[in-house]
N, C-alpha and C. Protein backbone atom coordinates (compact mmCIF):
# COMPACT_ATOMS: atom_id res chain seq x y z
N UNK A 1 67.68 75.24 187.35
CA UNK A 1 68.63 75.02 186.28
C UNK A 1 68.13 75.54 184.96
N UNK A 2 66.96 75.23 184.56
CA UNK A 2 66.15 75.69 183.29
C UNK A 2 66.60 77.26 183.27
N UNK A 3 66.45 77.94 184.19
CA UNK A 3 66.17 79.25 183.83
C UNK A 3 67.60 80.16 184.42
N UNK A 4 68.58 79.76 184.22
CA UNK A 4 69.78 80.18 184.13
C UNK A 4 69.81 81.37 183.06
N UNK A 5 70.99 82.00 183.90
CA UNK A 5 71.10 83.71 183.12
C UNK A 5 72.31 84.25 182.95
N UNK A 6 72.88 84.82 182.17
CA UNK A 6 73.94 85.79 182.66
C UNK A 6 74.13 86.54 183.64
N UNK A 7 75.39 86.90 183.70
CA UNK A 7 75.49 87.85 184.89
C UNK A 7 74.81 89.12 185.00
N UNK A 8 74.16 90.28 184.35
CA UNK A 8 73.74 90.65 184.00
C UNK A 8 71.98 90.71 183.56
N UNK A 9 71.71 89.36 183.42
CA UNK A 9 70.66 88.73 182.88
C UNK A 9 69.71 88.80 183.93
N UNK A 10 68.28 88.53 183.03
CA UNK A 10 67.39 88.22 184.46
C UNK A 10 66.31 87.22 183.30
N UNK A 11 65.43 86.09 183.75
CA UNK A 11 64.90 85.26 183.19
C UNK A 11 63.98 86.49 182.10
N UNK A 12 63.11 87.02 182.27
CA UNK A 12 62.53 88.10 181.62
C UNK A 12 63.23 88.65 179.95
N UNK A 13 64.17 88.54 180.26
CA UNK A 13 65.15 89.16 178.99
C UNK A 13 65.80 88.17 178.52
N UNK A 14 65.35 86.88 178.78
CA UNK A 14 66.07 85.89 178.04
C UNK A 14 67.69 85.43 178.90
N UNK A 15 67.76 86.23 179.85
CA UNK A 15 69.25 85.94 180.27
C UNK A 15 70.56 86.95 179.47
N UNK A 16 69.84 87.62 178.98
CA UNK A 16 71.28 88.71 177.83
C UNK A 16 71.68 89.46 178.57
N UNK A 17 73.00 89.85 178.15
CA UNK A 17 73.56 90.52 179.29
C UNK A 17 73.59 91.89 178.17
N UNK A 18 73.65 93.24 179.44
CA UNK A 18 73.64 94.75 178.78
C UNK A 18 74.20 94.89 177.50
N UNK A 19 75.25 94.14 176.80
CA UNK A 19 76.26 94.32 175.62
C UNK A 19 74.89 93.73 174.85
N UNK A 20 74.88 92.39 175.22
CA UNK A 20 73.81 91.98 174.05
C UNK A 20 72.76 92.74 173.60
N UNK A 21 71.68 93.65 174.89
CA UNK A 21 70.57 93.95 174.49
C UNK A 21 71.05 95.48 173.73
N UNK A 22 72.36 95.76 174.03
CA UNK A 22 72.77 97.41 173.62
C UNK A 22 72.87 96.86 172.34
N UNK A 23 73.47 96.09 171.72
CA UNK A 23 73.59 95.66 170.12
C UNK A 23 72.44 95.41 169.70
N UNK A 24 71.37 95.13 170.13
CA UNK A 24 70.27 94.79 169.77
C UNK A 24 68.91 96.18 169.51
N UNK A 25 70.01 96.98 169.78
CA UNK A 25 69.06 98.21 170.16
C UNK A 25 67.92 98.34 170.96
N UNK A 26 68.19 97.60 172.28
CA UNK A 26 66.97 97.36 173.59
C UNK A 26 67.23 98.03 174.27
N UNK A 27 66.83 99.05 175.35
CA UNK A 27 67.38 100.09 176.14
C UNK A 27 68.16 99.05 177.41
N UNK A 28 69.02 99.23 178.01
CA UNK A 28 69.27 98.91 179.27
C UNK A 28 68.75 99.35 180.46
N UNK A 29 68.44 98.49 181.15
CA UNK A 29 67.08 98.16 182.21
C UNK A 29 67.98 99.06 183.66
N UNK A 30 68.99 98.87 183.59
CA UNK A 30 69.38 99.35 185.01
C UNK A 30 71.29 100.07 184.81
N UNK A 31 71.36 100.89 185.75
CA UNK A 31 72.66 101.48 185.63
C UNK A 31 73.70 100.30 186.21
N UNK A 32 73.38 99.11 186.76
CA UNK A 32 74.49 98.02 186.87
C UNK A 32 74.48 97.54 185.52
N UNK A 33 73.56 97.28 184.68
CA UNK A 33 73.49 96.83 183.48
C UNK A 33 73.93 97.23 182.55
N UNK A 34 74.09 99.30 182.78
CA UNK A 34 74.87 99.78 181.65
C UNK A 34 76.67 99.65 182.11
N UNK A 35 76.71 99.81 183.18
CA UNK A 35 78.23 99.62 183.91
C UNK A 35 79.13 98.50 183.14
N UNK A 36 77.56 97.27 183.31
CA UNK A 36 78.68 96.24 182.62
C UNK A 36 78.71 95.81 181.30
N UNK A 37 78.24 96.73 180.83
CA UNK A 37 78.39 97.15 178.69
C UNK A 37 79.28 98.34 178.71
N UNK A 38 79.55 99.41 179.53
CA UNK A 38 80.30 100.59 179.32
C UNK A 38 81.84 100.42 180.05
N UNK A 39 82.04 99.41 180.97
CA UNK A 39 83.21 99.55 181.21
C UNK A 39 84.58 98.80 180.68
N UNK A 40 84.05 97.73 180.16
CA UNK A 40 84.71 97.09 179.23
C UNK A 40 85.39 98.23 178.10
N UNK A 41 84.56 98.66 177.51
CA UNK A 41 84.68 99.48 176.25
C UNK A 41 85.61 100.71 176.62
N UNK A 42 85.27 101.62 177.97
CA UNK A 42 86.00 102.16 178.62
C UNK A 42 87.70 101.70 178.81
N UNK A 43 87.82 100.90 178.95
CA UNK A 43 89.14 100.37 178.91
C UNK A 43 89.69 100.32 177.82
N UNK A 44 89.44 99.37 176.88
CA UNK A 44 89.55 99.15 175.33
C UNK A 44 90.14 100.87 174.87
N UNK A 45 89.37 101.74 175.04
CA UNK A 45 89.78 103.44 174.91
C UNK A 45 91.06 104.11 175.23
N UNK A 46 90.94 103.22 176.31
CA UNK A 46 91.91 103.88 177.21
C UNK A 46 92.13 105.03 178.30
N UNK A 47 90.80 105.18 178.89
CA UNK A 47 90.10 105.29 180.37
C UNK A 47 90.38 105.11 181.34
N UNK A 48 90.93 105.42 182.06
CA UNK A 48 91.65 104.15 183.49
C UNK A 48 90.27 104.34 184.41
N UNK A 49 90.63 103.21 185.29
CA UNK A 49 89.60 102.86 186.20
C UNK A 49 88.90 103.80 187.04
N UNK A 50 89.75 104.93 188.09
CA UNK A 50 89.58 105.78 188.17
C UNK A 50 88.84 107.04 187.35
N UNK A 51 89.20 107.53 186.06
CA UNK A 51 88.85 108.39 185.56
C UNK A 51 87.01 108.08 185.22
N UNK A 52 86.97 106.49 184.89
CA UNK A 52 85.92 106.08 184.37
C UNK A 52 85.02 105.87 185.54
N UNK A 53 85.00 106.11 186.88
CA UNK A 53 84.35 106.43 188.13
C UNK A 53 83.83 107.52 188.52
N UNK A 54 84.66 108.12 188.19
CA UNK A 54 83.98 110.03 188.15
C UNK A 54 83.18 110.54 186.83
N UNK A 55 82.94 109.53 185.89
CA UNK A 55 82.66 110.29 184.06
C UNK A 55 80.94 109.61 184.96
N UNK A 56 80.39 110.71 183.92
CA UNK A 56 78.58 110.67 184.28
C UNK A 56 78.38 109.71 182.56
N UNK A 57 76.73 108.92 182.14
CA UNK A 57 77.10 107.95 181.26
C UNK A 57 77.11 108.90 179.81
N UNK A 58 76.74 110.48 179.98
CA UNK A 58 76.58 111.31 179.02
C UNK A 58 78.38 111.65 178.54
N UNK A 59 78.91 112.28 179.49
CA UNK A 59 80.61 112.23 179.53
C UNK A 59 81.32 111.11 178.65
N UNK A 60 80.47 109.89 179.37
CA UNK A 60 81.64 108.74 178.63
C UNK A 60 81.19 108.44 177.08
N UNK A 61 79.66 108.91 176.30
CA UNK A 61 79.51 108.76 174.76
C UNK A 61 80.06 109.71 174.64
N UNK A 62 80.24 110.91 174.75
CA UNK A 62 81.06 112.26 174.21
C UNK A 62 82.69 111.68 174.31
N UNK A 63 83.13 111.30 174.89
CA UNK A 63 84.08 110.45 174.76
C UNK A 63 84.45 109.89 174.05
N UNK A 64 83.44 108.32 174.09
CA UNK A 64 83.90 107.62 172.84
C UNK A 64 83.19 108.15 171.53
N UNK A 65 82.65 109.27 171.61
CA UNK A 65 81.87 109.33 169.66
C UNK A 65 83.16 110.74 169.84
N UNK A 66 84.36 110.96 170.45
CA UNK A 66 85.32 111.29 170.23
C UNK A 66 86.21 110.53 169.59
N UNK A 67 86.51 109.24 170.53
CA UNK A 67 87.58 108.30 169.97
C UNK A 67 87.13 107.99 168.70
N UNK A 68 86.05 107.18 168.14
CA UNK A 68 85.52 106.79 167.32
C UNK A 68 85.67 107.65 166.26
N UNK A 69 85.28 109.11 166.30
CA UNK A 69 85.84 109.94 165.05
C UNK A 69 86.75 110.49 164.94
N UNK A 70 87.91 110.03 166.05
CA UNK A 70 89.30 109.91 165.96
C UNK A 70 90.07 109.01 164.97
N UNK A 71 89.38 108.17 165.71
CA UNK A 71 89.54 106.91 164.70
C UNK A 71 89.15 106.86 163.16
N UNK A 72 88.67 107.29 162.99
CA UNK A 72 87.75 106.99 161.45
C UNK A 72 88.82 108.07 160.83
N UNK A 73 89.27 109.17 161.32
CA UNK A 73 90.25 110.12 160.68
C UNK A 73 91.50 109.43 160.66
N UNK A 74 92.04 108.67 161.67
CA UNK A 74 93.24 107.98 161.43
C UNK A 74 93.19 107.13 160.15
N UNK A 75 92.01 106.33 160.22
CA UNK A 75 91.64 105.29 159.37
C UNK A 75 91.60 106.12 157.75
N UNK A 76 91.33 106.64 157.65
CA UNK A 76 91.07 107.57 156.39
C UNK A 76 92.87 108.31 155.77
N UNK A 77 93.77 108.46 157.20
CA UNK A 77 94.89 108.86 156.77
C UNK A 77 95.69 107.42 156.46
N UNK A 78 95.57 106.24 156.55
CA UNK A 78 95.94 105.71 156.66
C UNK A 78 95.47 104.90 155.04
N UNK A 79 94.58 105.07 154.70
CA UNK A 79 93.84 104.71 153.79
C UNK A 79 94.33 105.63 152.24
N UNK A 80 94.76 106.67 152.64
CA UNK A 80 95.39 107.62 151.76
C UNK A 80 96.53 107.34 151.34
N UNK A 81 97.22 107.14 152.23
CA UNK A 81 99.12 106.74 152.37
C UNK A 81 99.29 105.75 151.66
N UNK A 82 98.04 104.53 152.30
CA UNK A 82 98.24 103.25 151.33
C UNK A 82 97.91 103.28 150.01
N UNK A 83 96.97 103.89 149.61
CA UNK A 83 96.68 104.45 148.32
C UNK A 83 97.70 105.27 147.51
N UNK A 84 98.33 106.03 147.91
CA UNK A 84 100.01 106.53 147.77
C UNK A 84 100.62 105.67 147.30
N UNK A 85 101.06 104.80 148.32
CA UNK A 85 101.94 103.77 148.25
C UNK A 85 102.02 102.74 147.22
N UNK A 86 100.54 102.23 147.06
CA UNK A 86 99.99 100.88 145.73
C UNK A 86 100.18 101.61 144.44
N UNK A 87 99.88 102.93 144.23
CA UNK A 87 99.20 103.72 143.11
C UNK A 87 100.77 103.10 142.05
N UNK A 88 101.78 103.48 142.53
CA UNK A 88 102.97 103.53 141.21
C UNK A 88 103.05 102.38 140.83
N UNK A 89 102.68 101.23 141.50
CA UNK A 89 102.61 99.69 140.71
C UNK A 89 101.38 99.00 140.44
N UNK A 90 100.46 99.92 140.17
CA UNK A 90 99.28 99.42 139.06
C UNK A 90 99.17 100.28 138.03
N UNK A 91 98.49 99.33 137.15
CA UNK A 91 97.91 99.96 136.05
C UNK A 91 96.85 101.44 136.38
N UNK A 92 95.88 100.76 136.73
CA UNK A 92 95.13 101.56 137.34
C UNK A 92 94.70 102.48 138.49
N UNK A 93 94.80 103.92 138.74
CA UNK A 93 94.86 103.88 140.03
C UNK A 93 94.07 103.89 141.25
N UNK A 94 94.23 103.39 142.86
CA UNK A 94 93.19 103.27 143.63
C UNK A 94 92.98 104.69 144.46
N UNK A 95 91.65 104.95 144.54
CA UNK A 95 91.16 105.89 145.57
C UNK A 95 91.57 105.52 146.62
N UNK A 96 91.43 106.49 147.86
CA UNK A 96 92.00 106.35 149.23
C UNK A 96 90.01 105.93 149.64
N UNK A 97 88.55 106.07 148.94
CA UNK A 97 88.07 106.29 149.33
C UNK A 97 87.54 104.12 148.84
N UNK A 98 88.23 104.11 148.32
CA UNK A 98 88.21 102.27 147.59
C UNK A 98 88.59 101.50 148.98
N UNK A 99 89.50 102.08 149.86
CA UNK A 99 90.33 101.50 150.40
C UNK A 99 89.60 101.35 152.37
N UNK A 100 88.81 102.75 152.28
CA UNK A 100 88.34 103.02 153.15
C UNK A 100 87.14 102.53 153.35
N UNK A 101 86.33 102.84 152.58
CA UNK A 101 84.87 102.72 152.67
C UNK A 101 84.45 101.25 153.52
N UNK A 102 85.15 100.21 152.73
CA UNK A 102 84.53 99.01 153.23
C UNK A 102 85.01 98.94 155.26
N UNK A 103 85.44 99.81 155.39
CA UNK A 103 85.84 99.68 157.20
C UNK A 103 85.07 99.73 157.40
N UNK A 104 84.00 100.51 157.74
CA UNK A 104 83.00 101.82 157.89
C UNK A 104 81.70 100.93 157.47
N UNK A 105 81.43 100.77 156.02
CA UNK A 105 80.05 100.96 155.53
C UNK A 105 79.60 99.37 154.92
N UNK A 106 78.63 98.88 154.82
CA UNK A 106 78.49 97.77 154.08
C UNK A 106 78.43 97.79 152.67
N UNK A 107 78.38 96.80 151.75
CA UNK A 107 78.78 97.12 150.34
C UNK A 107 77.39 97.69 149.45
N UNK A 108 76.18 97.41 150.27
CA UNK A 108 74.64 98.37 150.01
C UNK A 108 74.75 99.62 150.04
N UNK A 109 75.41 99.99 151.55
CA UNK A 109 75.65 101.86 151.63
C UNK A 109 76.58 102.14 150.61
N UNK A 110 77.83 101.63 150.45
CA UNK A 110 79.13 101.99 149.53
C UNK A 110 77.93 102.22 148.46
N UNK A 111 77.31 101.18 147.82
CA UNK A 111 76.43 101.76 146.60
C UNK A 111 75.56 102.65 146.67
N UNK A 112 74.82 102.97 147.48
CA UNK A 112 74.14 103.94 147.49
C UNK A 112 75.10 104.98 147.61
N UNK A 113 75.59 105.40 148.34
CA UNK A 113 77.07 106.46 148.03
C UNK A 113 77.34 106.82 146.66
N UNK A 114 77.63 106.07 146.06
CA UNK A 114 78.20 106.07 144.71
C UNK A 114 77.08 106.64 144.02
N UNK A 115 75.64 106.07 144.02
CA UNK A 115 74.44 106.90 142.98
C UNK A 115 74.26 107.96 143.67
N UNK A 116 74.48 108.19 144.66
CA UNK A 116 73.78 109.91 145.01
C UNK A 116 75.67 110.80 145.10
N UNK A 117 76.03 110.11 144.71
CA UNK A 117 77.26 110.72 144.34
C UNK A 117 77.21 111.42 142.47
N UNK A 118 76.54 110.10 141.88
CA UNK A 118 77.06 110.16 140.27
C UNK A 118 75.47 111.30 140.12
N UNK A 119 74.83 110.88 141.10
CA UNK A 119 73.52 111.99 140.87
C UNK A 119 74.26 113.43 140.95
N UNK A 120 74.74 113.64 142.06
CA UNK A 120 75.28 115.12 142.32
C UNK A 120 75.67 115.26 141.25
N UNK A 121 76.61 114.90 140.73
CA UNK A 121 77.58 115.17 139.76
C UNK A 121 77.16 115.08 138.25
N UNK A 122 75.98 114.41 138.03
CA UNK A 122 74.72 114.41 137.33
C UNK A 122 74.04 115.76 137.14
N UNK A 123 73.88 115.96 137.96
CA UNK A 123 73.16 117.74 138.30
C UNK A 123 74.22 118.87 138.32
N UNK A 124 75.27 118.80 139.12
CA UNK A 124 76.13 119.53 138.61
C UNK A 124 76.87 120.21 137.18
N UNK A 125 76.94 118.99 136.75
CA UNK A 125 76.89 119.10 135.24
C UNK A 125 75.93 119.64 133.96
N UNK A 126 74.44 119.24 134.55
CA UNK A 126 73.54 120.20 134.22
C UNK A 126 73.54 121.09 134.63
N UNK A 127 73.87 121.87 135.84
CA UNK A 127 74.00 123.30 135.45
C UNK A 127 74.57 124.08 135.15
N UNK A 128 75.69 123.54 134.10
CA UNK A 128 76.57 124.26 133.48
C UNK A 128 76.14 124.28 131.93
N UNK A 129 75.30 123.72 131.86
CA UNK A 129 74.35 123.16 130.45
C UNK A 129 73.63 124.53 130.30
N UNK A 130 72.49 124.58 131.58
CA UNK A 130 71.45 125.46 131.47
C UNK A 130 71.90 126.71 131.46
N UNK A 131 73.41 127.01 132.26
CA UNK A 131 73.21 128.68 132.17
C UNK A 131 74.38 128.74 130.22
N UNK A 132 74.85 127.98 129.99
CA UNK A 132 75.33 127.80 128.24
C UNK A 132 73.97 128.47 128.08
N UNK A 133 73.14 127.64 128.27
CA UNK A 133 71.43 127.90 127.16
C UNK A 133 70.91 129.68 127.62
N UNK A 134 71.49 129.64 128.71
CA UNK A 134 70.98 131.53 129.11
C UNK A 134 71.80 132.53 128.70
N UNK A 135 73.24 131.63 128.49
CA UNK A 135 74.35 133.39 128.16
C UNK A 135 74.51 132.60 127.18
């Protein structure tokens, strides 16, 4: 009883099943172990059962780091439109990139974004300074 596990699990690993140790960034120990972290997700995509029987596990990330930057482009058009849409009844108006960012990034990266953004644009600006000072 003590040493009960997931399905997936084995006493050694605490009992976690493949999803857990894949979030955790732990490699998965066995190809039943990745099956039952990859087929779930497979579905969710929209994969059918079949198709996802014949895909090798290289096939099915080319896949989803397809969907996924499918997604992030929908998300971004969608993020635009709404930004469209709000802009004529504020004062102020919103970026499509205000609207987006927080899907995606935590509010540490959003800031770091922003200084190596105002940096570029920092430097950019100087070099329109320096060649003034040459011609």
């Amino acid at each position: 009883m003590g040493g009960e596990t997931g399905p997936a699990g084995n006493e050694s690993d605490g009992g976690k099943t493949a999803s857990q140790k894949e979030k955790e960034g732990k490699p998965v120990n066995s190809f039943l172990e990745w099956l039952d972290y990859a087929e779930p997700i497979a579905y969710k995509i929209g994969i059918h059962p079949a198709e996802f029987d014949e895909l090798q596990p290289g096939e099915f990330y080319r896949m989803l780091e397809a969907y996924m930057a499918r997604r992030k482009d929908e998300d971004f058009r969608r993020s635009y439109f709404t930004a469209m849409m709000m802009n004529p009844h504020l004062k102020e108006p919103v970026n499509p990139q205000d609207i987006f960012n927080p899907l995606y990034y935590t509010p540490e990266e959003i800031k770091t974004m922003k200084e190596k953004e105002a940096q570029s644009d920092l430097e950019y600006f100087k070099s329109f300074q320096s060649v003034k000072e040459r011609g």
